[in-house]
N, C-alpha and C. Protein backbone atom coordinates (compact mmCIF):
# COMPACT_ATOMS: atom_id res chain seq x y z
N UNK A 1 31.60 -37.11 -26.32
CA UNK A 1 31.58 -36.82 -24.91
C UNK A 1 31.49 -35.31 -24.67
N UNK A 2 32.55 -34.72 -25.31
CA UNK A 2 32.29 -33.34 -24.97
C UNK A 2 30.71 -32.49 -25.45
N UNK A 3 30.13 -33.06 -26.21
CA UNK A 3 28.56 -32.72 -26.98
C UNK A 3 27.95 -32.87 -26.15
N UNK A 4 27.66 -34.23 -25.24
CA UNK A 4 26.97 -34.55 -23.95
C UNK A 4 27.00 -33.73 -22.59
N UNK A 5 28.43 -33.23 -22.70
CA UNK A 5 28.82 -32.02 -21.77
C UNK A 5 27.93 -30.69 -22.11
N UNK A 6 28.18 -30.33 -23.22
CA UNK A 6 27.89 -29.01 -23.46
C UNK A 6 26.67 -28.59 -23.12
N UNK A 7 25.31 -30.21 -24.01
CA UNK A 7 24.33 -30.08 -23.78
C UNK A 7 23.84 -30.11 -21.99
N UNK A 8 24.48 -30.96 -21.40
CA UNK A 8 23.83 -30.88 -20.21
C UNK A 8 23.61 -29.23 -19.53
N UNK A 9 24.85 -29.01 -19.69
CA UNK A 9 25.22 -27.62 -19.13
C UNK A 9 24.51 -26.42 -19.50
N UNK A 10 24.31 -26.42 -20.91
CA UNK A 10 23.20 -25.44 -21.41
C UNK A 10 21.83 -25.84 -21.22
N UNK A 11 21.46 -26.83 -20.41
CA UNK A 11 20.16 -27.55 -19.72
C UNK A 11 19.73 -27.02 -18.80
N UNK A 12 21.34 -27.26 -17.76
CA UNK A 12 21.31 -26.76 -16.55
C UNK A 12 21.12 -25.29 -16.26
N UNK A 13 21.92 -24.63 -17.05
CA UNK A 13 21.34 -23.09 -16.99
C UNK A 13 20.25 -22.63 -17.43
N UNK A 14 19.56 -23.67 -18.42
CA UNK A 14 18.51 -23.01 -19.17
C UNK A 14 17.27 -23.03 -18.06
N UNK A 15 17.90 -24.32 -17.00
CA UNK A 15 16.81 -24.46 -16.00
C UNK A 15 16.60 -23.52 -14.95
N UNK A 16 17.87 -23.13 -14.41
CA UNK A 16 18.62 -21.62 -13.48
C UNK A 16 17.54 -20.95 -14.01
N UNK A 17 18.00 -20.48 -15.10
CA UNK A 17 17.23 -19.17 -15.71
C UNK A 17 15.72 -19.15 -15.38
N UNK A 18 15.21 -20.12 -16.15
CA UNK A 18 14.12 -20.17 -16.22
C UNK A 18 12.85 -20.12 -14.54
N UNK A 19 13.83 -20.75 -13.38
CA UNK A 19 13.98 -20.76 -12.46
C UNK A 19 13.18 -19.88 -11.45
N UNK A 20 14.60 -19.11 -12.02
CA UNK A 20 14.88 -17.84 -11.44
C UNK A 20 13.72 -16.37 -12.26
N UNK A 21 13.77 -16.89 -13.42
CA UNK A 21 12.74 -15.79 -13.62
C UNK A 21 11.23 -16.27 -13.19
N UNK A 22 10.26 -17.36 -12.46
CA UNK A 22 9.35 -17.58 -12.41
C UNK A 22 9.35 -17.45 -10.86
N UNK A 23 10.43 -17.67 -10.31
CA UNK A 23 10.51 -17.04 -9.16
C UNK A 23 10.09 -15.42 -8.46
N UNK A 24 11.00 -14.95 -9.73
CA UNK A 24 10.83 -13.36 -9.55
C UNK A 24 9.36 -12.66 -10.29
N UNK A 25 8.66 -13.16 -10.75
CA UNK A 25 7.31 -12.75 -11.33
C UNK A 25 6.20 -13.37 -10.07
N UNK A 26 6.61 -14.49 -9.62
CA UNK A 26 5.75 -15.29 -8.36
C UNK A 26 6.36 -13.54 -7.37
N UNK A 27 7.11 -13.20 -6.71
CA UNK A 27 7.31 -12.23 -6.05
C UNK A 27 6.65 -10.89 -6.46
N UNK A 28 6.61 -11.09 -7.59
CA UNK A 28 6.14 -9.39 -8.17
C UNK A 28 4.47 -9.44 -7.83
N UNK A 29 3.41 -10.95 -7.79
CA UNK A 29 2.18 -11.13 -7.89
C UNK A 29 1.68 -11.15 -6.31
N UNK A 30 2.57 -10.92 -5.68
CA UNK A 30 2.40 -11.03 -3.80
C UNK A 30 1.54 -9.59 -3.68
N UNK A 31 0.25 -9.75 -2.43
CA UNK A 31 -0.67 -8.86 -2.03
C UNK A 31 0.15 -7.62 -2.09
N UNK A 32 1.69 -8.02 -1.38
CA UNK A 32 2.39 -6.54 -0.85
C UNK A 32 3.07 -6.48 -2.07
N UNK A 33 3.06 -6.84 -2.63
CA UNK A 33 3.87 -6.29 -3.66
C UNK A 33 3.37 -5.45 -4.93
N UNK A 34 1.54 -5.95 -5.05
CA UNK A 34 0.41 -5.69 -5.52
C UNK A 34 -0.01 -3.87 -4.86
N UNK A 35 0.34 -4.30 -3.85
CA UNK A 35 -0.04 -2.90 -3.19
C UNK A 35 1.06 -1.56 -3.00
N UNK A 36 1.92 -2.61 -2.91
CA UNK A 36 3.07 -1.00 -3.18
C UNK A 36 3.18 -0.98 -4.48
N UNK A 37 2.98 -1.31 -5.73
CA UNK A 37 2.99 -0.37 -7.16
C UNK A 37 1.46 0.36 -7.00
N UNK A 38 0.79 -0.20 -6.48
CA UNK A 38 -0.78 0.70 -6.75
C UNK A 38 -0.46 1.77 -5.76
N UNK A 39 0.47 1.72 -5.05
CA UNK A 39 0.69 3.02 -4.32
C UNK A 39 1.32 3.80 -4.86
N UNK A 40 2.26 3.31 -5.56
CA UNK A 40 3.46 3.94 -6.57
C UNK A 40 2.98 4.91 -7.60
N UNK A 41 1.96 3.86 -8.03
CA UNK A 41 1.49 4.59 -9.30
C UNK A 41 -0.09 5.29 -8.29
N UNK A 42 -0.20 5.51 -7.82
CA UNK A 42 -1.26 6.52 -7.12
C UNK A 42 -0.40 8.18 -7.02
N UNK A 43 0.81 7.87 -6.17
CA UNK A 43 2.02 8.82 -6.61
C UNK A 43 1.76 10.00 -7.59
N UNK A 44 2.24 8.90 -8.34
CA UNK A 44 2.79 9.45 -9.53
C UNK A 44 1.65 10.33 -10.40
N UNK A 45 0.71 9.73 -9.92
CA UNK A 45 -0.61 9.94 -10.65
C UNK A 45 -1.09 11.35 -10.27
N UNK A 46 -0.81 11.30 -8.69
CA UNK A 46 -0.62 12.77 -7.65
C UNK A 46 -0.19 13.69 -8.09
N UNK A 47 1.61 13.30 -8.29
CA UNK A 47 2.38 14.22 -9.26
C UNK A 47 1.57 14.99 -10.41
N UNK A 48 1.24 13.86 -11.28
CA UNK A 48 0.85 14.63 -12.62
C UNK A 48 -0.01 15.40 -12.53
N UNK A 49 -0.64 14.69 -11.66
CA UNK A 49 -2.42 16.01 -11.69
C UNK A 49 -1.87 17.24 -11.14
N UNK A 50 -1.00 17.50 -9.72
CA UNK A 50 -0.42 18.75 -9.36
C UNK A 50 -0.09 19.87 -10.07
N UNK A 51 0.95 18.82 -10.96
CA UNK A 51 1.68 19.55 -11.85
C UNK A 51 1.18 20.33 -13.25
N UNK A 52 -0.36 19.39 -13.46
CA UNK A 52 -1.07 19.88 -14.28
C UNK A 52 -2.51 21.31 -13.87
N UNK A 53 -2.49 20.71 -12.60
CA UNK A 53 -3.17 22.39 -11.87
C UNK A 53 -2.14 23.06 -12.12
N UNK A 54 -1.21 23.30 -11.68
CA UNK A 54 0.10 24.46 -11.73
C UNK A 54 -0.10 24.81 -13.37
N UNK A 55 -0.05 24.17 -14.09
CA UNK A 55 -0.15 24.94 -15.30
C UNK A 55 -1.41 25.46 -16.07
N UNK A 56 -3.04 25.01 -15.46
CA UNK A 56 -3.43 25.17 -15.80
C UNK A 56 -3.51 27.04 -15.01
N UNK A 57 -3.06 27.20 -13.76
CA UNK A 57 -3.54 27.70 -12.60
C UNK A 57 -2.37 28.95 -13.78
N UNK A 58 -1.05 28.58 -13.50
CA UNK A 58 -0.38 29.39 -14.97
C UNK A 58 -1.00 30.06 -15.96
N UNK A 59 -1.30 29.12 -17.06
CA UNK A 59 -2.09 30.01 -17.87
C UNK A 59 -3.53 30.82 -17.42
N UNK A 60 -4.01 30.45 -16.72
CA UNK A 60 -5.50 31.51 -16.59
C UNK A 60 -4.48 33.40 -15.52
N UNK A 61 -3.94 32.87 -14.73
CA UNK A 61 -2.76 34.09 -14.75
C UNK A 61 -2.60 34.70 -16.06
N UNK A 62 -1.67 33.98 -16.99
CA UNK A 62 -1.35 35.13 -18.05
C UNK A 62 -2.63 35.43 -18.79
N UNK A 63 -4.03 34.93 -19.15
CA UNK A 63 -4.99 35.04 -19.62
C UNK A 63 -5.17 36.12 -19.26
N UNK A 64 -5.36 35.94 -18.09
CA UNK A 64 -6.18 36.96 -17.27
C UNK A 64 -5.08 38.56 -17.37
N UNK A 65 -3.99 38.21 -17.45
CA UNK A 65 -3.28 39.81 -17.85
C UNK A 65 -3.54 40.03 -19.26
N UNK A 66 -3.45 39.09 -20.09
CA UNK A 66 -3.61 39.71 -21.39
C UNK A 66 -5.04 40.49 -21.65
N UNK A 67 -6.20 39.64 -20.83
CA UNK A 67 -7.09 40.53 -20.73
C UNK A 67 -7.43 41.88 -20.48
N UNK A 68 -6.60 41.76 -19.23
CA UNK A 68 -7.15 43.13 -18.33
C UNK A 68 -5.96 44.25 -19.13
N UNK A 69 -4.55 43.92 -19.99
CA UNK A 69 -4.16 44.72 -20.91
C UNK A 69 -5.40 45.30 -21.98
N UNK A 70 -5.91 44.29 -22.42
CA UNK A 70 -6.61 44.56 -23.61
C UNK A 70 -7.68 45.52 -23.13
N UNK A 71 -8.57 45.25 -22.09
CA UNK A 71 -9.36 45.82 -21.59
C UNK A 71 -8.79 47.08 -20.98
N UNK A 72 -8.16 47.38 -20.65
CA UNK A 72 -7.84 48.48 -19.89
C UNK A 72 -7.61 48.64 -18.64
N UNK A 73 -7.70 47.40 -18.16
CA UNK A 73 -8.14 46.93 -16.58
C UNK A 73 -6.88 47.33 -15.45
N UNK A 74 -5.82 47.48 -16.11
CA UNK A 74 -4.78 46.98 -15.35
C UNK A 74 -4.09 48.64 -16.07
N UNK A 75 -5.14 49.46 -15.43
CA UNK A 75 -4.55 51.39 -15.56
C UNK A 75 -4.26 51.13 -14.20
N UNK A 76 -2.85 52.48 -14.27
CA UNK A 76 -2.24 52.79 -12.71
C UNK A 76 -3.18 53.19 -11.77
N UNK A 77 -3.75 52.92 -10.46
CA UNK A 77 -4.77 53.18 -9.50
C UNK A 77 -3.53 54.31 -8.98
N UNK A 78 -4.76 55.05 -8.39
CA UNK A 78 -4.36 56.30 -7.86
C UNK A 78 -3.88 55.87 -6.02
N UNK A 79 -3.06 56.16 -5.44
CA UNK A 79 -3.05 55.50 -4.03
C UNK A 79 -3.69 56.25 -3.21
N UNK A 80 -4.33 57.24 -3.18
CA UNK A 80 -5.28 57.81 -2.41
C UNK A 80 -6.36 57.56 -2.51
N UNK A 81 -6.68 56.97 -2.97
CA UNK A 81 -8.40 56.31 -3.71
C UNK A 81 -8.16 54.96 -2.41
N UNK A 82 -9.27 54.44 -1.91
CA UNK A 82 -9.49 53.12 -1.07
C UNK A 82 -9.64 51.93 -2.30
N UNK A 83 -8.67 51.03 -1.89
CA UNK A 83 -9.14 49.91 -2.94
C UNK A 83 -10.06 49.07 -2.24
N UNK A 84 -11.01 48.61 -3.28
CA UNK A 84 -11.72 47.82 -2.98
C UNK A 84 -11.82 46.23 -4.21
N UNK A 85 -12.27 45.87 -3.14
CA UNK A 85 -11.62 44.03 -3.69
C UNK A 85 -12.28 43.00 -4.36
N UNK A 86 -12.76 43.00 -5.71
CA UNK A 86 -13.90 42.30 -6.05
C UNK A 86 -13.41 40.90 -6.13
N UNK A 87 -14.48 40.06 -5.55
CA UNK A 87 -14.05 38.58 -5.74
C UNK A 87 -15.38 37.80 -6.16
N UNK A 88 -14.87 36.72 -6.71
CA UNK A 88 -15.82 35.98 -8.06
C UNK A 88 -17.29 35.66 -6.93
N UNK A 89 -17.04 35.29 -5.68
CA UNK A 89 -18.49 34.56 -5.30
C UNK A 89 -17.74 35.56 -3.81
N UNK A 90 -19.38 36.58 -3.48
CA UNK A 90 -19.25 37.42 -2.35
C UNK A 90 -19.53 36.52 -1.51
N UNK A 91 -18.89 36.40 -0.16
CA UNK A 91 -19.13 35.70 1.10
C UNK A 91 -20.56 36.04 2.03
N UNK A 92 -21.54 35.34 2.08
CA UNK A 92 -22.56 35.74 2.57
C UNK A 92 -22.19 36.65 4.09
N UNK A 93 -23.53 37.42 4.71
CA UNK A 93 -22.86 38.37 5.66
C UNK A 93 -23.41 37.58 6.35
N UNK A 94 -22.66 37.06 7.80
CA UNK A 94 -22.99 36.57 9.15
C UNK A 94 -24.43 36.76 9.30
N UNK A 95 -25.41 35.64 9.57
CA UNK A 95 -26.82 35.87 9.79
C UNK A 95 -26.44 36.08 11.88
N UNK A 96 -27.78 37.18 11.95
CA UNK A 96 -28.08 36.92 13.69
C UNK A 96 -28.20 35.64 13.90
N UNK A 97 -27.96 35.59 15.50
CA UNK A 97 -28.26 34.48 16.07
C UNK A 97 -29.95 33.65 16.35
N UNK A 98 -30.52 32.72 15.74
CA UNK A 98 -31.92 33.14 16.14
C UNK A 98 -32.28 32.60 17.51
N UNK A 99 -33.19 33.27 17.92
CA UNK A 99 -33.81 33.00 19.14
C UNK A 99 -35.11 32.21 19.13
N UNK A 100 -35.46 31.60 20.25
CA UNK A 100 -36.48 30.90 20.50
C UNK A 100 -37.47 31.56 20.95
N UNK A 101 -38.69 31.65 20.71
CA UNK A 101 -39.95 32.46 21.06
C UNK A 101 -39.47 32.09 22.57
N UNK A 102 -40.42 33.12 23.14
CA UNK A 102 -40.30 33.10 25.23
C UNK A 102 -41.24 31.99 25.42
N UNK A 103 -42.34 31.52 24.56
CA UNK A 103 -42.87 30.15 25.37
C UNK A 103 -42.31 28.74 24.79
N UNK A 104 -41.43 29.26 24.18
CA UNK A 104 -40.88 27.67 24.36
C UNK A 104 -39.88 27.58 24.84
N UNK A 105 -39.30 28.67 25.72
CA UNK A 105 -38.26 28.38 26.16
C UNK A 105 -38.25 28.26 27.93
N UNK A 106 -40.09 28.85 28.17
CA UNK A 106 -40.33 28.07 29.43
C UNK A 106 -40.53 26.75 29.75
N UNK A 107 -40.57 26.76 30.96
CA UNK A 107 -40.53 25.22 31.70
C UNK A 107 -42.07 24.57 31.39
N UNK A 108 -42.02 23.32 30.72
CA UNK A 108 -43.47 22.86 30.79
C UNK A 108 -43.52 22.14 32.12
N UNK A 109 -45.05 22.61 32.86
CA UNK A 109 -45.01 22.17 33.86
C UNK A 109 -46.49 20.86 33.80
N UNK A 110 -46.69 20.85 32.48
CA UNK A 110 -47.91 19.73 32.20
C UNK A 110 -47.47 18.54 32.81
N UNK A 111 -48.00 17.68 33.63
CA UNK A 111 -47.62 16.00 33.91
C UNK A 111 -48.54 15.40 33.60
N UNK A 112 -48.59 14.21 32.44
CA UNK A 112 -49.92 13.58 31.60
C UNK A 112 -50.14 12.83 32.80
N UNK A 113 -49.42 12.71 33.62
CA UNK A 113 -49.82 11.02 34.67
C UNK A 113 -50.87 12.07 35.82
N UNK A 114 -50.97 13.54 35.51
CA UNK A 114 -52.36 13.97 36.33
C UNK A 114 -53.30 13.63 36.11
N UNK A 115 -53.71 13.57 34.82
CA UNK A 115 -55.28 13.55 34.53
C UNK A 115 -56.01 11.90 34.40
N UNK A 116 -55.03 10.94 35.03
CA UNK A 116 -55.68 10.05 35.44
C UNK A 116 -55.95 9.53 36.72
């Protein structure tokens, strides 16, 4: 009798369990539930790339001093001298405004429905 007990009981939970975990994987496979980890991990994904500009953005900084050490680049400027500011791609200079020749910017006074 007590064997018949035991087994039922370790039946019964084995069924709980089992239950309960097909339950909770049916919840995890829901649209919304689908969509907030792909958001999660979009995140995260955010994070890393950030965090990996920051270091790449880091090292070309110290690059760029070890260079301008090596080179010479980075001698004391005199403060009476005007600095001037070199940057990698010069900004084109403001084009004029263009204008329209003077006859096309008169009134056409042609009406095709005259010449019939």
């Amino acid at each position: 009798m007590f064997r018949r007990t035991f087994w039922f009981t370790a039946g019964a939970a084995a069924g709980v369990w089992a239950t309960a975990k097909v339950n909770r994987k049916i919840k995890q496979l829901t649209p919304e539930s689908l969509a907030a980890q792909a958001a999660d991990k979009a995140l995260v994904a955010g994070h890393k790339l950030k965090d990996f500009a920051l270091d790449v953005r880091e090292g070309m900084v110290r690059r760029e001093a070890e260079l301008g050490e090596a080179l010479g680049l980075e001698a004391p400027v005199d403060p009476d001298l005007p600095v001037r500011r070199h940057f990698a791609v010069e900004a084109p200079e403001p084009e004029a405004p263009r204008r329209l020749p003077p006859t096309s910017r008169t009134y056409n006074s042609y009406n095709r429905n005259e010449d019939h």
